[in-house]
Protein backbone atom coordinates (compact mmCIF):
# COMPACT_ATOMS: atom_id res chain seq x y z
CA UNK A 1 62.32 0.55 28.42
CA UNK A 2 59.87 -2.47 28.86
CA UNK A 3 56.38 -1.61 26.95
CA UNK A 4 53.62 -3.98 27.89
CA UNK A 5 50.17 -3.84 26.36
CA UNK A 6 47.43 -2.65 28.62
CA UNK A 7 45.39 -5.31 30.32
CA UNK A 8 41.86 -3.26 30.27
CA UNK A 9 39.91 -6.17 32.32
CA UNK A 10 42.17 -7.65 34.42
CA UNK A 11 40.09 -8.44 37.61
CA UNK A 12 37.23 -9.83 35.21
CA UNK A 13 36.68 -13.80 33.65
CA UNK A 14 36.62 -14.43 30.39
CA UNK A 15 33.03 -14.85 30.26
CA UNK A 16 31.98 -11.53 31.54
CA UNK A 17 33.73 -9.63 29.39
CA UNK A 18 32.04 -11.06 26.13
CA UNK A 19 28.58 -11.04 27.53
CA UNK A 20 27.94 -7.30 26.68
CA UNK A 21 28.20 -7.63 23.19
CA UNK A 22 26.06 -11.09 23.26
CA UNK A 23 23.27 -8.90 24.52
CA UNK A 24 23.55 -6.46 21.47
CA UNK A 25 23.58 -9.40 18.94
CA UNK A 26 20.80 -11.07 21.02
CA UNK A 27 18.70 -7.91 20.89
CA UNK A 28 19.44 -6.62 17.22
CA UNK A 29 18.14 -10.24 16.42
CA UNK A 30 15.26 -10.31 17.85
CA UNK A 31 14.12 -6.75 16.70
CA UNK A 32 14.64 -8.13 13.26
CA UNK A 33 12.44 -10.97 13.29
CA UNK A 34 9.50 -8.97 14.85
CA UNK A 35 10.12 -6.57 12.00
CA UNK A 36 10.23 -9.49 9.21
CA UNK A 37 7.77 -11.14 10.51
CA UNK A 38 4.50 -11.71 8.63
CA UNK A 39 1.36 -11.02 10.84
CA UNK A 40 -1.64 -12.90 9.53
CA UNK A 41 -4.69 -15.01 10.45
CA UNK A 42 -4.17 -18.50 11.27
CA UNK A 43 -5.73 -20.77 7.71
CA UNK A 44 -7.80 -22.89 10.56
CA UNK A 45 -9.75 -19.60 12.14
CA UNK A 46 -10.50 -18.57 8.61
CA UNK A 47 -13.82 -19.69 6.56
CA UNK A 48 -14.52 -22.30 4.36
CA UNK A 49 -15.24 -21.02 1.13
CA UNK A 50 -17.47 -24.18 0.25
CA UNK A 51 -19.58 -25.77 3.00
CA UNK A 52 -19.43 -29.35 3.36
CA UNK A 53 -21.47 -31.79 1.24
CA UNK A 54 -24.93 -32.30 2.29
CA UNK A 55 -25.83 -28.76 3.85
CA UNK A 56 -28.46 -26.43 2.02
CA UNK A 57 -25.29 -24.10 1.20
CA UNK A 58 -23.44 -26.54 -0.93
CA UNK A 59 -24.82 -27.00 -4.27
CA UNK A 60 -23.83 -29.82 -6.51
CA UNK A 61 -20.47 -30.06 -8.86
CA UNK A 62 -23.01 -30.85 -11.34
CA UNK A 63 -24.43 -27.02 -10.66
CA UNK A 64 -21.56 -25.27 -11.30
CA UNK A 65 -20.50 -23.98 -14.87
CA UNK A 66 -17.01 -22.36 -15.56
CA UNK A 67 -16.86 -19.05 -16.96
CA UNK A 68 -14.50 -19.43 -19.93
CA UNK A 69 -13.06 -16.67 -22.06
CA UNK A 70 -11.69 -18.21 -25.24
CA UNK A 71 -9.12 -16.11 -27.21
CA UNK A 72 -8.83 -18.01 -30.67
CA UNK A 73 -8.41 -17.38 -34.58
CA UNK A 74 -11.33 -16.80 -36.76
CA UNK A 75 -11.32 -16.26 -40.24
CA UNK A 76 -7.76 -15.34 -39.91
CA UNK A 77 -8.47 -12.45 -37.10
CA UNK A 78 -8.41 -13.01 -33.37
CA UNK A 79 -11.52 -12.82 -31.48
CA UNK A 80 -12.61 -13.75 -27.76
CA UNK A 81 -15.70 -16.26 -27.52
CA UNK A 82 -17.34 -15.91 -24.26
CA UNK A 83 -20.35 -18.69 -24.14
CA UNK A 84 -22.03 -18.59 -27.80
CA UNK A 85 -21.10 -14.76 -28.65
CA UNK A 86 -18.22 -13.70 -30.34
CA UNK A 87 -16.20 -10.45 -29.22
CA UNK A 88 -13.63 -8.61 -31.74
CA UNK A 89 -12.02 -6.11 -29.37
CA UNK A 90 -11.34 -5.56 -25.66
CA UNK A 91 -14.17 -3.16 -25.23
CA UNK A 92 -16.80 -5.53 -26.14
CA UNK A 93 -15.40 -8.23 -23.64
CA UNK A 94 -15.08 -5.61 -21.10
CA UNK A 95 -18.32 -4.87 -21.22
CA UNK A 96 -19.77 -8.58 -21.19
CA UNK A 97 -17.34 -9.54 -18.67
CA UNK A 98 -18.82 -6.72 -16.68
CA UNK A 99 -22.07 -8.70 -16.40
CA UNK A 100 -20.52 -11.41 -14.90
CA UNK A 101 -20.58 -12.53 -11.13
CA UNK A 102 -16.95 -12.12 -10.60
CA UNK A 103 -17.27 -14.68 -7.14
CA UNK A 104 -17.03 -17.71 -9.38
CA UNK A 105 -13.84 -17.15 -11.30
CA UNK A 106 -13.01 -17.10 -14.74
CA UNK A 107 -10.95 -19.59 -16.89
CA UNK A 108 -8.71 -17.56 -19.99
CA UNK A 109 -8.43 -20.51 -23.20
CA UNK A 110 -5.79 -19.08 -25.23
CA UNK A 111 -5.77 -20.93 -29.02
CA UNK A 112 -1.70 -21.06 -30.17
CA UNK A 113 -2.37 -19.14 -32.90
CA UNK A 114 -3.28 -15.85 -31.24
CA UNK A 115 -0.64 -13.25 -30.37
CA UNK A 116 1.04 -13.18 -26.52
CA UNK A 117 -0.61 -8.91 -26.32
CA UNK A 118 -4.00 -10.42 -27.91
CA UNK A 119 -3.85 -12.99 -24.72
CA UNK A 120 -2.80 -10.78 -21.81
CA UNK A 121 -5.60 -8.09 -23.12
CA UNK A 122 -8.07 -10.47 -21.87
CA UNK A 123 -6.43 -11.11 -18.83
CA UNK A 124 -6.09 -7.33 -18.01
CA UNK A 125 -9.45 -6.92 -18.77
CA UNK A 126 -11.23 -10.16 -16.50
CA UNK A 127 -8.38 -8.39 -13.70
CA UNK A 128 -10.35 -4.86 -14.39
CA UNK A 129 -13.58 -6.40 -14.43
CA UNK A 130 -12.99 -7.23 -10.79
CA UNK A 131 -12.11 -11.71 -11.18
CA UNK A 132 -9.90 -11.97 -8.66
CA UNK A 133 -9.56 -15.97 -9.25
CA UNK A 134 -8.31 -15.86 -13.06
CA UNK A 135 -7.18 -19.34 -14.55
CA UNK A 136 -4.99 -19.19 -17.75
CA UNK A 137 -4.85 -22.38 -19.67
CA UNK A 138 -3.74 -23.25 -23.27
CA UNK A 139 -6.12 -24.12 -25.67
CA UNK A 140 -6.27 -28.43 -26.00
């Protein structure tokens, strides 16, 4: 008894018979990429946020004065200085930073001496005030 192993595609090339499943890998790519794929608006069709120099719109570097929450040590308790006042708690700064125009950003001084929660309170609270552009930087 002579046992032989059944030639499905005989009549058919090579080439023909793998193309099928090329297809299927072709197609299960390309529906993953449009699913991946980010959808967003081009940076170039999108507006300047400052106009160039010399327009009415643009105002001076001169003009423009940071907002800067300081968290330091005084008198061995931590406080927040905004401008000349000085804040105890997270209420207080809350409430000041409420007053604010949140469009220009706000810059978070943090003295080495103050705890890591005492820190991130005041960035919680510019991030509830409604600052979207919040700068942390280490006291100098």
């Amino acid at each position: 008894m002579r046992l032989r192993a059944p030639r499905r595609h005989q009549g058919l090339p090579l080439a023909a018979q793998e193309v099928t499943s090329m297809i299927d890998v072709t197609f299960l790519l390309l529906v993953y990429f449009m699913v991946t794929s980010v959808i967003a608006v081009r940076e170039d069709r999108l507006r300047a946020a400052l106009e160039a120099a010399g327009t009415p719109e643009a105002g001076d570097r001169r003009d423009f004065q940071e907002q800067v929450v300081e968290a330091t040590v005084e008198d061995e308790r931590p406080v927040y200085r905004l401008g000349g006042l000085v804040l105890a708690d997270r209420g207080a700064l809350a409430e000041r930073l409420g007053q604010l125009p949140t469009s220009l950003g706000l810059v978070v001084r943090v003295d080495d001496r103050v705890t890591t929660g005492f820190a991130v309170a005041a960035l919680q609270v510019a991030r509830d005030a409604g600052f979207e552009e919040i700068r942390y930087e280490p006291a100098r």
